[in-house]
C-alpha atoms as a PDB file:
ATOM      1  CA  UNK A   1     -59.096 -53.305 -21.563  1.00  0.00           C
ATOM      2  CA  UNK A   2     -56.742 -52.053 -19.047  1.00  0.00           C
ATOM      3  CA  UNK A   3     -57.017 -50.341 -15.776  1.00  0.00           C
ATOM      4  CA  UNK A   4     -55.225 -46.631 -15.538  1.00  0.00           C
ATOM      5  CA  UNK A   5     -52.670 -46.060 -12.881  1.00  0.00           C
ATOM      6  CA  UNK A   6     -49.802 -43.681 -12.214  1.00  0.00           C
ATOM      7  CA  UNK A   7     -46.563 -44.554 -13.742  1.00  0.00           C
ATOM      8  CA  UNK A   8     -44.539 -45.123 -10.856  1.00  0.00           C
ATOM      9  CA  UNK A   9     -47.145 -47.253  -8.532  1.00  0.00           C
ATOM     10  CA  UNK A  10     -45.665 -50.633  -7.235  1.00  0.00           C
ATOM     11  CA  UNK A  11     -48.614 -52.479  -8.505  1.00  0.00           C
ATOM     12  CA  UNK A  12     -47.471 -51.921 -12.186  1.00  0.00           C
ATOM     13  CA  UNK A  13     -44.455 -54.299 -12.134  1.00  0.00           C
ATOM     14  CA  UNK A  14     -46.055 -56.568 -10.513  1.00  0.00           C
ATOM     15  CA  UNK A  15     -49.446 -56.861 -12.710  1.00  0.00           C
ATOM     16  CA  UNK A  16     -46.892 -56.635 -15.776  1.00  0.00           C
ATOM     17  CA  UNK A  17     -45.020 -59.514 -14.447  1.00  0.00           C
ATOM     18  CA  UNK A  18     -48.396 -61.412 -14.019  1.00  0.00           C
ATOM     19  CA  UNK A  19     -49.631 -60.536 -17.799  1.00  0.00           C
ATOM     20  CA  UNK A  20     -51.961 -58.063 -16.474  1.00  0.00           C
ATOM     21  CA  UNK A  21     -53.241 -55.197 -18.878  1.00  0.00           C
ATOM     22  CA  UNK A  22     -52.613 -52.091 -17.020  1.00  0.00           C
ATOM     23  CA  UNK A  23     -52.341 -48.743 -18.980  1.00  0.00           C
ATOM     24  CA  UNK A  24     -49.820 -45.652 -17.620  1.00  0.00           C
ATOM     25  CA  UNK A  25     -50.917 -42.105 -17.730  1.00  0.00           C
ATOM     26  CA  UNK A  26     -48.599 -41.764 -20.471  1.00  0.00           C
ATOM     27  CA  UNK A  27     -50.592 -43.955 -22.931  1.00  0.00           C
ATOM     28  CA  UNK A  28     -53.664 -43.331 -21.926  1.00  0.00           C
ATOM     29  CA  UNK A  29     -53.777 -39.552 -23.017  1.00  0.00           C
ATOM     30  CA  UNK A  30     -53.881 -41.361 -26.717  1.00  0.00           C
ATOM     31  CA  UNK A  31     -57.179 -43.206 -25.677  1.00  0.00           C
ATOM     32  CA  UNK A  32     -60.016 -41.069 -27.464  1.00  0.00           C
ATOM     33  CA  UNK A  33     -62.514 -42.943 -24.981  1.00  0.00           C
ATOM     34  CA  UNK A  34     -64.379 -41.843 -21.712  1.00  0.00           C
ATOM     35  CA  UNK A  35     -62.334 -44.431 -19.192  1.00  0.00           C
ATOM     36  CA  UNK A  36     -64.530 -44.655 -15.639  1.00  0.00           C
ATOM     37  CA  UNK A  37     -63.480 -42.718 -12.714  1.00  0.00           C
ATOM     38  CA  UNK A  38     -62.829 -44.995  -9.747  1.00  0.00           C
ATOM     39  CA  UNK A  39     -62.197 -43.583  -5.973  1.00  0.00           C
ATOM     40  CA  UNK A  40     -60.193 -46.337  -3.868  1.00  0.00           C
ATOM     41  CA  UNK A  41     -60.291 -45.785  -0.256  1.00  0.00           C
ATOM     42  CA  UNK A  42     -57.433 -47.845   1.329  1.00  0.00           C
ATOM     43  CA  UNK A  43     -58.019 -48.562   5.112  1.00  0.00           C
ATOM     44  CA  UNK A  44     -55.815 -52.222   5.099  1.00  0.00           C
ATOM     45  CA  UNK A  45     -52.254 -51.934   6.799  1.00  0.00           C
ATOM     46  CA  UNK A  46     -50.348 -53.125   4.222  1.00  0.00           C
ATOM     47  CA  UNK A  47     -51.554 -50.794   1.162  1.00  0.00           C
ATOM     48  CA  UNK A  48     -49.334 -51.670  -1.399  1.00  0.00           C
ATOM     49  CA  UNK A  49     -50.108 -55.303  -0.872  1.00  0.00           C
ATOM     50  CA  UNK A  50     -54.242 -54.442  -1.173  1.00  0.00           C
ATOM     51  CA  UNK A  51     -53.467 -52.229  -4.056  1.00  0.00           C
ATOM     52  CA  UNK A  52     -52.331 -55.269  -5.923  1.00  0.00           C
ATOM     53  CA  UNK A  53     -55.101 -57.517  -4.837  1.00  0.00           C
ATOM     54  CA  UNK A  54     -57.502 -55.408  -6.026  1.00  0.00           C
ATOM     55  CA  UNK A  55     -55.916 -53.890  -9.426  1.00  0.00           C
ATOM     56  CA  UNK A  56     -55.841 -57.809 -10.818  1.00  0.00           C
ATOM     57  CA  UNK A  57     -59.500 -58.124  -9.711  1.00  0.00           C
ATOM     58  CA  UNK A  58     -60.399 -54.466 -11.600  1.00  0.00           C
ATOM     59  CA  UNK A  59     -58.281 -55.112 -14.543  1.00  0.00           C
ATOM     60  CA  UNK A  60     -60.429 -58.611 -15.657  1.00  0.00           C
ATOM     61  CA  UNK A  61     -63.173 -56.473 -17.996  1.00  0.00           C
ATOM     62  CA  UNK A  62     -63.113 -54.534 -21.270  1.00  0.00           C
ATOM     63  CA  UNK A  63     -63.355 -51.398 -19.800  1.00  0.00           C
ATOM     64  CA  UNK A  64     -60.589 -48.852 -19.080  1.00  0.00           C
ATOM     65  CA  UNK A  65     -60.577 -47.826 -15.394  1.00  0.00           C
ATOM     66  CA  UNK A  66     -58.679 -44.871 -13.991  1.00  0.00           C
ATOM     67  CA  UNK A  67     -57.909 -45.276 -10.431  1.00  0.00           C
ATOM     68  CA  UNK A  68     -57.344 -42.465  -7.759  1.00  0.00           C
ATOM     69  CA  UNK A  69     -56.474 -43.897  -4.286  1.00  0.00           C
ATOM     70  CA  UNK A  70     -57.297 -42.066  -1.334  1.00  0.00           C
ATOM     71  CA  UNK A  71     -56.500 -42.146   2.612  1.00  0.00           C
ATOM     72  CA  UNK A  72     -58.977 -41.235   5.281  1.00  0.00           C
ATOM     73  CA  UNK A  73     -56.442 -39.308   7.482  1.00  0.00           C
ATOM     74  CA  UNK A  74     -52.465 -38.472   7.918  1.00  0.00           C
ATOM     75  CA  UNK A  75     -52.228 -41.059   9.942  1.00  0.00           C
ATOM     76  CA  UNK A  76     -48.588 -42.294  10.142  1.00  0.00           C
ATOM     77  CA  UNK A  77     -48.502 -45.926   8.583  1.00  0.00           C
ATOM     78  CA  UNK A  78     -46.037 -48.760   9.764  1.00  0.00           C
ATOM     79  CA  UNK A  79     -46.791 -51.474   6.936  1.00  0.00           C
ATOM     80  CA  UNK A  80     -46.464 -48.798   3.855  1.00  0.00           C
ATOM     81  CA  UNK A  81     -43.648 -46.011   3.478  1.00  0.00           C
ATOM     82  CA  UNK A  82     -44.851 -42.558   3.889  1.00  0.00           C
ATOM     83  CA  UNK A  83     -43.022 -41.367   0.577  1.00  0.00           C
ATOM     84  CA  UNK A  84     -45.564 -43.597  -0.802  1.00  0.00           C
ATOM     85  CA  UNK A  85     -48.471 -42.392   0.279  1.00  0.00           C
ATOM     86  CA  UNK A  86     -47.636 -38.916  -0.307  1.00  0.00           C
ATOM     87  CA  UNK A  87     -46.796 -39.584  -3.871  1.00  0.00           C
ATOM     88  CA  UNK A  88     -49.985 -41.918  -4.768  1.00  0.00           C
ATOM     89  CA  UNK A  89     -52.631 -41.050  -2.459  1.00  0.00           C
ATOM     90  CA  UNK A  90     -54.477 -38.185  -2.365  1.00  0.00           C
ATOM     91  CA  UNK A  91     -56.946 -36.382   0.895  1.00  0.00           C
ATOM     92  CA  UNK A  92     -60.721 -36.510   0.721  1.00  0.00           C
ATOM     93  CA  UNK A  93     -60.636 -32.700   0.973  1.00  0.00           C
ATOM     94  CA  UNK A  94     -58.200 -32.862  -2.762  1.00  0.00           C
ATOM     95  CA  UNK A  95     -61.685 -35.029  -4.468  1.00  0.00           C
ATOM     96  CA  UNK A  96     -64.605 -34.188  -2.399  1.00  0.00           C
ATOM     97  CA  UNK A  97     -65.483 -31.070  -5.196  1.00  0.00           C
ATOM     98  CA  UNK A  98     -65.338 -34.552  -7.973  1.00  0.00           C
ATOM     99  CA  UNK A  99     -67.610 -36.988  -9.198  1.00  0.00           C
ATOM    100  CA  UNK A 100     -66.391 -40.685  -9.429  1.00  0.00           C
ATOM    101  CA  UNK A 101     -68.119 -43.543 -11.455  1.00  0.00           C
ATOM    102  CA  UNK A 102     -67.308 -45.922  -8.852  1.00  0.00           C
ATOM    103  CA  UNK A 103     -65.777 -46.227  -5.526  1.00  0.00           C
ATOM    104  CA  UNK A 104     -64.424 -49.383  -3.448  1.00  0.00           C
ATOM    105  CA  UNK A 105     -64.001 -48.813   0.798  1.00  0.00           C
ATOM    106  CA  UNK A 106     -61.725 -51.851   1.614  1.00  0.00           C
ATOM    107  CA  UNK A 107     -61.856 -53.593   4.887  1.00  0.00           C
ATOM    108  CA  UNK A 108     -59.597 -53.031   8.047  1.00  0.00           C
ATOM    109  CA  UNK A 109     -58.220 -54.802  11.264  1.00  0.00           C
ATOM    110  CA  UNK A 110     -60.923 -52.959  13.327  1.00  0.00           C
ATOM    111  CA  UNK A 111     -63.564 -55.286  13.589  1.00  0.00           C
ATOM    112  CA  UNK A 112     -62.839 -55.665  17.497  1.00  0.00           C
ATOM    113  CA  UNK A 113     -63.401 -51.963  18.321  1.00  0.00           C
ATOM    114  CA  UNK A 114     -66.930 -50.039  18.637  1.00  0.00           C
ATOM    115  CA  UNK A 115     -66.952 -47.220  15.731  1.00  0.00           C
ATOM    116  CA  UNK A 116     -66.532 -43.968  18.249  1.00  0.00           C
ATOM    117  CA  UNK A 117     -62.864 -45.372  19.541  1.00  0.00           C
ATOM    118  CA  UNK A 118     -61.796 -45.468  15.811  1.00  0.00           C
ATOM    119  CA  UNK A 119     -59.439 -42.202  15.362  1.00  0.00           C
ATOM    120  CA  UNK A 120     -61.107 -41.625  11.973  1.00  0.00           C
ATOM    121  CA  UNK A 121     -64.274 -42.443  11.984  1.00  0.00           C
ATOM    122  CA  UNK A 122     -65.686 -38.376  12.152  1.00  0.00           C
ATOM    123  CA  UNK A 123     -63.549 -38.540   8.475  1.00  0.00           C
ATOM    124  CA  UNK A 124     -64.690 -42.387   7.275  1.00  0.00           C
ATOM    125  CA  UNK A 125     -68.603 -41.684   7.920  1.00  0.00           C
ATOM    126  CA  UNK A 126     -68.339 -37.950   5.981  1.00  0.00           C
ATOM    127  CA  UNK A 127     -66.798 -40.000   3.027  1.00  0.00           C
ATOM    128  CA  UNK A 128     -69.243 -42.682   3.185  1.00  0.00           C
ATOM    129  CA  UNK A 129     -72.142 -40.347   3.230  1.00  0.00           C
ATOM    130  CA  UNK A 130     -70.617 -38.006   0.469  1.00  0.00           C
ATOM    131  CA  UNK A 131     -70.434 -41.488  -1.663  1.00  0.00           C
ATOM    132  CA  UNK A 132     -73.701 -41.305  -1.945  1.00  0.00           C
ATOM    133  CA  UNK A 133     -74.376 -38.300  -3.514  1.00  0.00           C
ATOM    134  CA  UNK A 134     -71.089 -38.220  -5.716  1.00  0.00           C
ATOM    135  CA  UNK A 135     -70.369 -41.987  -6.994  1.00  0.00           C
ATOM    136  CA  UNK A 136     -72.270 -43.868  -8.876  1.00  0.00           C
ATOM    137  CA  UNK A 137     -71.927 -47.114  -7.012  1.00  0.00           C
ATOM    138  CA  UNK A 138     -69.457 -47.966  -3.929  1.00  0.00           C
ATOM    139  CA  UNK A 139     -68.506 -51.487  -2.876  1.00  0.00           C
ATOM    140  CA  UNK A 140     -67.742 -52.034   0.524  1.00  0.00           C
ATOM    141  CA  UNK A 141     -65.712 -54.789   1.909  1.00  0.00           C
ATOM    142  CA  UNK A 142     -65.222 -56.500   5.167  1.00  0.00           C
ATOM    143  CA  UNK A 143     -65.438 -53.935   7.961  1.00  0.00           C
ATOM    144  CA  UNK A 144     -66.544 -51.566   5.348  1.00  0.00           C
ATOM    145  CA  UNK A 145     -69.843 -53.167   4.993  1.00  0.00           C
ATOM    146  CA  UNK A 146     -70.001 -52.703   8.694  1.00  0.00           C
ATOM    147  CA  UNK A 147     -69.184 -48.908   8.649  1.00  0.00           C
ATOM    148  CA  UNK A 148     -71.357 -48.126   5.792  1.00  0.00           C
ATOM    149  CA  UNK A 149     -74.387 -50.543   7.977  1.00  0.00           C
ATOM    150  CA  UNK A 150     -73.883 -48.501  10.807  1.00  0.00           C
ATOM    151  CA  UNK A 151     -74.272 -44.762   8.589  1.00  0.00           C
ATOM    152  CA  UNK A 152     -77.060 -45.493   6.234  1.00  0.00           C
ATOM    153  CA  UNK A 153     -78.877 -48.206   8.921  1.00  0.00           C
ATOM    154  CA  UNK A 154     -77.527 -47.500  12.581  1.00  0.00           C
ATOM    155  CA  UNK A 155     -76.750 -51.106  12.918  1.00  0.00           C
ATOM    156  CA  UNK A 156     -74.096 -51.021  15.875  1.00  0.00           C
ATOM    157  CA  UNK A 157     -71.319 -53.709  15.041  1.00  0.00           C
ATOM    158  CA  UNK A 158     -71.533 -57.151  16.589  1.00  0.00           C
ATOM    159  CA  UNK A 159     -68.197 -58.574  17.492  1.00  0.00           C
ATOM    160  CA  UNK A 160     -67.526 -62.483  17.813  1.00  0.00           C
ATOM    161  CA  UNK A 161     -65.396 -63.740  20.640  1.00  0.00           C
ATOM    162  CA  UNK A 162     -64.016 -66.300  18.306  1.00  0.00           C
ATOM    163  CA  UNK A 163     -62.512 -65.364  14.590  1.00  0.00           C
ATOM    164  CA  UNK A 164     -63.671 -66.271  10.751  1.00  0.00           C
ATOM    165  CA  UNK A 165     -61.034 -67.411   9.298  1.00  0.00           C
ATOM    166  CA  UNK A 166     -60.710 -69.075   6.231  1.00  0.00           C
ATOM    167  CA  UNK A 167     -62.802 -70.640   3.075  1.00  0.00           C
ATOM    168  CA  UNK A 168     -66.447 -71.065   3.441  1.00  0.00           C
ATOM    169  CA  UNK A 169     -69.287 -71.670   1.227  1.00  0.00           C
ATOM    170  CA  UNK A 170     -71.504 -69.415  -0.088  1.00  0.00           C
ATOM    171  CA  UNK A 171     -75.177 -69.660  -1.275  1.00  0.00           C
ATOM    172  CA  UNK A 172     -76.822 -67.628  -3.531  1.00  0.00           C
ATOM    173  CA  UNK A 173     -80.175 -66.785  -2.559  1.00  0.00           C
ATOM    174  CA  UNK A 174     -83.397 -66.916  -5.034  1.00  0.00           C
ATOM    175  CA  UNK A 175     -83.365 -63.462  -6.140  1.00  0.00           C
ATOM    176  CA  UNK A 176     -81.920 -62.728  -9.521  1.00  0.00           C
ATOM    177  CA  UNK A 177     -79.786 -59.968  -9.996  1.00  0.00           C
ATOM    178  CA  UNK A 178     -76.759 -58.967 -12.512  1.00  0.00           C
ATOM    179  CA  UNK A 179     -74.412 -58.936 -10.261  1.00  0.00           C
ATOM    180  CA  UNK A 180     -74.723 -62.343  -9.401  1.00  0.00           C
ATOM    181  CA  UNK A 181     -75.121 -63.508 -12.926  1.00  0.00           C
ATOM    182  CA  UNK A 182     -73.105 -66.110 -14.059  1.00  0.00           C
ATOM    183  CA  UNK A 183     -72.109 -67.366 -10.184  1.00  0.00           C
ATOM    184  CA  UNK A 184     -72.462 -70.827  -9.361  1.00  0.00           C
ATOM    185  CA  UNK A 185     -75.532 -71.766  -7.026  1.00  0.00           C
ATOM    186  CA  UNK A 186     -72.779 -72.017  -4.029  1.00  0.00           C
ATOM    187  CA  UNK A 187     -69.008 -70.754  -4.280  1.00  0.00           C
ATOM    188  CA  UNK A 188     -66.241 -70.181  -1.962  1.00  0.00           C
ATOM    189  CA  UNK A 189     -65.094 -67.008  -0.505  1.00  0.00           C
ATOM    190  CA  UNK A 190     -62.372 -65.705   2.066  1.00  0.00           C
ATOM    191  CA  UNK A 191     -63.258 -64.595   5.262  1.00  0.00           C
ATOM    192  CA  UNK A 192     -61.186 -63.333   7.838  1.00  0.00           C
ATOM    193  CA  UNK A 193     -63.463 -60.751  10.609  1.00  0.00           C
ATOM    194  CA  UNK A 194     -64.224 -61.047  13.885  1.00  0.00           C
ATOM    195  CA  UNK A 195     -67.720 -59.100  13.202  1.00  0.00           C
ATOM    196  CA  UNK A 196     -70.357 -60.732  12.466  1.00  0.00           C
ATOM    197  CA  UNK A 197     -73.041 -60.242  10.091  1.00  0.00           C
ATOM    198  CA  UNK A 198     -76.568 -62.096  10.810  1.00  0.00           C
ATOM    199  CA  UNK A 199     -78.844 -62.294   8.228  1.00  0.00           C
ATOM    200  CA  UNK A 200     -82.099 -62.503   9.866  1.00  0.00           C
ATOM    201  CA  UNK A 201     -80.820 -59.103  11.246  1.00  0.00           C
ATOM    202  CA  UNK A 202     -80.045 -57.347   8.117  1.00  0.00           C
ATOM    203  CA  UNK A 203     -83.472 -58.045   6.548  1.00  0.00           C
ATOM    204  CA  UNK A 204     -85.154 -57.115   9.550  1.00  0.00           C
ATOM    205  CA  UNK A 205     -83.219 -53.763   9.973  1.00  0.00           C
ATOM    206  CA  UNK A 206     -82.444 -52.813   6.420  1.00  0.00           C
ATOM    207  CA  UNK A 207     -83.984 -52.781   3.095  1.00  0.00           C
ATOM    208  CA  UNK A 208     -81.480 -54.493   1.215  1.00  0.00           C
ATOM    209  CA  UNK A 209     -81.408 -57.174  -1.476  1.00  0.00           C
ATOM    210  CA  UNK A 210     -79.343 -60.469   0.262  1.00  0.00           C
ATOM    211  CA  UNK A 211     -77.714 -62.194  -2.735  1.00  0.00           C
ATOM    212  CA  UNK A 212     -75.402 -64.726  -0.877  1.00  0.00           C
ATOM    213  CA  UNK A 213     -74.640 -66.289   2.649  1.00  0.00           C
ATOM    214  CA  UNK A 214     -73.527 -69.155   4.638  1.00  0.00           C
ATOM    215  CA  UNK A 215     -75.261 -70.271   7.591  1.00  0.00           C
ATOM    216  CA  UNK A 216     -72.023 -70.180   9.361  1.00  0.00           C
ATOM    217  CA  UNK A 217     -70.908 -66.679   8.642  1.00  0.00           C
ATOM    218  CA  UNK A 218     -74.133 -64.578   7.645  1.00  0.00           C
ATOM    219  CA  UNK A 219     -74.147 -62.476   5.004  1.00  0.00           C
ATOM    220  CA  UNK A 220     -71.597 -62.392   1.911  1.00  0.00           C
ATOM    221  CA  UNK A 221     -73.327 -60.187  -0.293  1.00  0.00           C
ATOM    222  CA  UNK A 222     -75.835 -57.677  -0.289  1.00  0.00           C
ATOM    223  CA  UNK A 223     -77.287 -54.850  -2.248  1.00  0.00           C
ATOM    224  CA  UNK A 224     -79.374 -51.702  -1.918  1.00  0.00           C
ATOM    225  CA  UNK A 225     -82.226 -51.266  -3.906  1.00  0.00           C
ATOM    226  CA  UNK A 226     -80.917 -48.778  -6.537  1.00  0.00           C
ATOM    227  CA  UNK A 227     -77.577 -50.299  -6.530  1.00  0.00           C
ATOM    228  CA  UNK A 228     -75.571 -47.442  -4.897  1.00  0.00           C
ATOM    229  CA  UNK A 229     -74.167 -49.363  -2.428  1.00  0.00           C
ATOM    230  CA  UNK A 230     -73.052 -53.200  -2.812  1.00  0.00           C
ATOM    231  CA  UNK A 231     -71.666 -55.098   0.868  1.00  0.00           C
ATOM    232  CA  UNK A 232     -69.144 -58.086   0.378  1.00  0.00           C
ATOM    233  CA  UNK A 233     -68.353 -59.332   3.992  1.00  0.00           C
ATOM    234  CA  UNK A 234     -65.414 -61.087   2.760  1.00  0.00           C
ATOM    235  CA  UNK A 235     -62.236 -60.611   1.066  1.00  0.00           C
ATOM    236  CA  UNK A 236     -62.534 -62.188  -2.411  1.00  0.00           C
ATOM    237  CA  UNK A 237     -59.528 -59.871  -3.429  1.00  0.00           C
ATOM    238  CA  UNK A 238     -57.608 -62.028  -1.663  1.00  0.00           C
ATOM    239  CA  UNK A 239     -54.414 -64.189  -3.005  1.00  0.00           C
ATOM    240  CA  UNK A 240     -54.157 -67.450  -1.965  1.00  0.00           C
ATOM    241  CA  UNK A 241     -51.567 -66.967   1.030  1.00  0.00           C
ATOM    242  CA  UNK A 242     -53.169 -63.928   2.759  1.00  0.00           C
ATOM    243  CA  UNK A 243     -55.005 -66.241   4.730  1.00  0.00           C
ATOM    244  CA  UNK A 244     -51.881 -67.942   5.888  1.00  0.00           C
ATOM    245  CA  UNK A 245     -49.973 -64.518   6.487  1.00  0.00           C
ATOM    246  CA  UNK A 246     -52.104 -63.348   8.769  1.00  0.00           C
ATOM    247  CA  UNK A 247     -52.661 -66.904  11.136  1.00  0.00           C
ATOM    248  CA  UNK A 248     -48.738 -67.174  11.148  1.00  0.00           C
ATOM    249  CA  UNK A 249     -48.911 -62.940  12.291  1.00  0.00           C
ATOM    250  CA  UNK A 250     -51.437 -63.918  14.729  1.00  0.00           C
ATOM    251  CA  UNK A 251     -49.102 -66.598  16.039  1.00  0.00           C
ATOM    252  CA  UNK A 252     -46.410 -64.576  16.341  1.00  0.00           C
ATOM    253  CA  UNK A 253     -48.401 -62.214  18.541  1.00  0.00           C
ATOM    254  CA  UNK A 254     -49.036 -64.813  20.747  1.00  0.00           C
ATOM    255  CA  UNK A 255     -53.289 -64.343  19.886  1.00  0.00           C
ATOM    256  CA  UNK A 256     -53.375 -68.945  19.448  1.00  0.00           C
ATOM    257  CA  UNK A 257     -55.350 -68.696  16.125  1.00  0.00           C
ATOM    258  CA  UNK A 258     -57.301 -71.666  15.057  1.00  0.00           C
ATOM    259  CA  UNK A 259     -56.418 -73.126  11.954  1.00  0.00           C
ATOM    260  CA  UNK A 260     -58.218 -71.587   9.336  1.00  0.00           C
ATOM    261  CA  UNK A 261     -61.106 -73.372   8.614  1.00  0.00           C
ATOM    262  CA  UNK A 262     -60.759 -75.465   4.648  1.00  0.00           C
ATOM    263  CA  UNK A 263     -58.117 -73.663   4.058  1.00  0.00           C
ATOM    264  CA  UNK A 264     -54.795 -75.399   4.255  1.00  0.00           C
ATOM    265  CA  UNK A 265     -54.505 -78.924   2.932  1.00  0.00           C
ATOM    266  CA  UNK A 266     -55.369 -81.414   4.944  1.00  0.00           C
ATOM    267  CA  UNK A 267     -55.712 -79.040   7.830  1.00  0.00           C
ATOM    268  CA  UNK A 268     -52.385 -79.179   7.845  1.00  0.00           C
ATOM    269  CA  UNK A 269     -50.690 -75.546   8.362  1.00  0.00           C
ATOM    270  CA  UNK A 270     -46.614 -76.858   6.641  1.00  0.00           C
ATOM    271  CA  UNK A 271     -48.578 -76.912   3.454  1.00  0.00           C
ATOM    272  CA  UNK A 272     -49.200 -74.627   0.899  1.00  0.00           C
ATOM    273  CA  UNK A 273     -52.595 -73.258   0.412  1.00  0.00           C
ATOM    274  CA  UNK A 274     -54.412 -72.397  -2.708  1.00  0.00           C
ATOM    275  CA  UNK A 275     -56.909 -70.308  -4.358  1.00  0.00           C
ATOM    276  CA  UNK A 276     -60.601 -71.610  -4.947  1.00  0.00           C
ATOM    277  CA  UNK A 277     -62.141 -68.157  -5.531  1.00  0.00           C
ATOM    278  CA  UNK A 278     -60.731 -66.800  -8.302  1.00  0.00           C
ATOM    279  CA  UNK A 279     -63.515 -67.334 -10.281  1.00  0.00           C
ATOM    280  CA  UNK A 280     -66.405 -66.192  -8.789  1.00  0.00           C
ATOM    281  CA  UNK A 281     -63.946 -62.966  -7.344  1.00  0.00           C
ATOM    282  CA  UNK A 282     -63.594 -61.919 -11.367  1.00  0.00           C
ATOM    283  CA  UNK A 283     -67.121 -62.187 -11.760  1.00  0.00           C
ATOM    284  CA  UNK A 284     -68.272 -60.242  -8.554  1.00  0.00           C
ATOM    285  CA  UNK A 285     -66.156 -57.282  -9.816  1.00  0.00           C
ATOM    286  CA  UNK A 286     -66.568 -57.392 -13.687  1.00  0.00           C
ATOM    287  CA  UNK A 287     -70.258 -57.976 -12.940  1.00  0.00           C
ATOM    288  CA  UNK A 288     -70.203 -54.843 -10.793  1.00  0.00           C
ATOM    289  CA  UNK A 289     -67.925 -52.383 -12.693  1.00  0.00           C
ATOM    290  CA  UNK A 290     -70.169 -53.824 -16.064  1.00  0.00           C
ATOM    291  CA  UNK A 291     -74.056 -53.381 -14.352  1.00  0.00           C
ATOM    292  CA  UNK A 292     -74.004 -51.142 -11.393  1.00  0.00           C
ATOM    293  CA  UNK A 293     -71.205 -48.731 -12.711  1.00  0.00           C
ATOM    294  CA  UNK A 294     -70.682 -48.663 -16.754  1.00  0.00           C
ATOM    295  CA  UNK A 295     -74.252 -48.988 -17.606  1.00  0.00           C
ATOM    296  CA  UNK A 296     -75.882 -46.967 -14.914  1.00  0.00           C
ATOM    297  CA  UNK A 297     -72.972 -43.780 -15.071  1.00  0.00           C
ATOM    298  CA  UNK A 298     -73.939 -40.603 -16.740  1.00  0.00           C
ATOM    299  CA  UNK A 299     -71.461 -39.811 -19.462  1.00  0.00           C
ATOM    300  CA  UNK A 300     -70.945 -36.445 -18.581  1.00  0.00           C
ATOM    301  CA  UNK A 301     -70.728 -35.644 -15.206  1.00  0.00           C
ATOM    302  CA  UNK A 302     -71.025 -32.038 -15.463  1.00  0.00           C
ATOM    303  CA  UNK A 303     -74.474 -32.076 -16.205  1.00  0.00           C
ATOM    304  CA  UNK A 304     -75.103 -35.190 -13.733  1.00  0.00           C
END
């Protein structure tokens, strides 16, 4: 089944071009079904790009998704036209009266600043504290699992001197859950943050389920108890040159990246990188929008 997006998004000629089911408002009005209801807060630069990314990640499952995407502020953007984000996006204060089945809070190139010097962070922890009352379940990626640690757990963020960057392996730990069904015992994932997630430190200071980690970058994946809230340190939406992007951005700017770690072949930056995540990214988000959203959602969310 398809996901449900507005009939003019950017995303749609792309995902068509790539074979991807994706459903216009138009057609959809014939669809005597109850689609879910999914809130996309987009905090990455380039928005049209991460749109994408995650659309061909949320379109791999038989059920019909309608999306709404949503900005935390009228902030000015410099990666993705304004006429854009006015047509397709729409304020917190526009859905905070709504009820959504699921919710995703992407990551963002903050992960070197302390919370209180981010311009929106008043906005970002209302949302994330409304999420829990009025979605279902909300996945948070990147430095969205380390907004949504400081809010529900007052963890302050750590930040590394020295970046993640690239393809590490993860390991699933011993306890069995559906959203890690079908995953290998150890996978790959894309990381790219210079925060840091320790894992002896979220079990001590949290009362979460760890699913997955490295020993070199801490947690991957983690859960709360009643599945409200799911935390994916990485960026498994990823495509396979994102990676590569942003080391040749950081280049540019002078920063001296190191090469991403497994990443390009033979270490060698000329040549082209590819994708060894696919996989286990299309079952982390079927696996969620199946367990924690379509078989835990009320039907009617009136009487919720």
């Amino acid at each position: 089944m398809p996901i449900k997006i507005p009939n003019d998004l950017p995303a749609k000629a792309v995902l068509n071009s790539e074979q991807v089911f994706v459903m216009t408002d138009e057609r959809a009005v014939h669809q005597d079904i109850r689609p879910l209801n999914l809130l996309f807060l987009n905090l990455m630069p380039k928005k049209i790009n991460t749109e994408i990314q995650y659309m061909r990640k949320l379109s791999n499952t038989p059920l019909q998704v309608n999306i709404t995407l949503l900005k935390v502020d009228e902030h000015i953007s410099k990666n993705t036209p304004q006429e854009h984000l006015n047509t397709f996006y729409k304020t917190f204060e526009e859905v905070s009266d709504k009820f959504f089945d699921g919710m995703i809070i992407t990551g963002a190139p903050l992960d070197r600043m302390e919370f209180h010097n981010v311009t929106y962070w008043k906005a970002l922890k209302k949302i994330i504290l409304w999420s829990s009352t009025h979605v279902t379940s909300t996945l948070f990626s990147c430095w969205g699992v380390a907004a949504a640690l400081k809010v529900f757990y007052n963890l302050d963020i750590i930040i590394k001197d020295e970046k993640y960057s690239g393809i590490y392996k993860q390991y699933l730990s011993t306890t069995v859950d559906e959203i890690t069904r079908g995953f290998d015992d150890s996978f790959n994932a894309p990381i790219s943050r210079y925060c840091d997630f320790p894992v002896d430190l979220i079990k001590e200071k949290t009362d979460l389920d760890v699913l997955a980690s490295s020993s070199v970058t801490g947690l991957y994946l983690a859960v709360s108890k009643d599945h409200r809230q799911v935390y994916v340190s990485g960026h498994p939406e990823y495509d396979a040159d994102t990676i590569a992007q942003e080391y040749f951005r950081d280049l540019s700017a002078g920063i001296n990246p190191e090469i991403p770690e497994n990443y390009f072949p033979d270490n060698d930056p000329e040549k082209i990188p590819s994708a060894s995540w696919r996989a286990h990214a299309s079952l982390l988000f079927g696996n969620w929008l199946n367990y924690y959203v379509y078989q835990a959602t009320p039907y009617d969310f009136v009487n919720r």
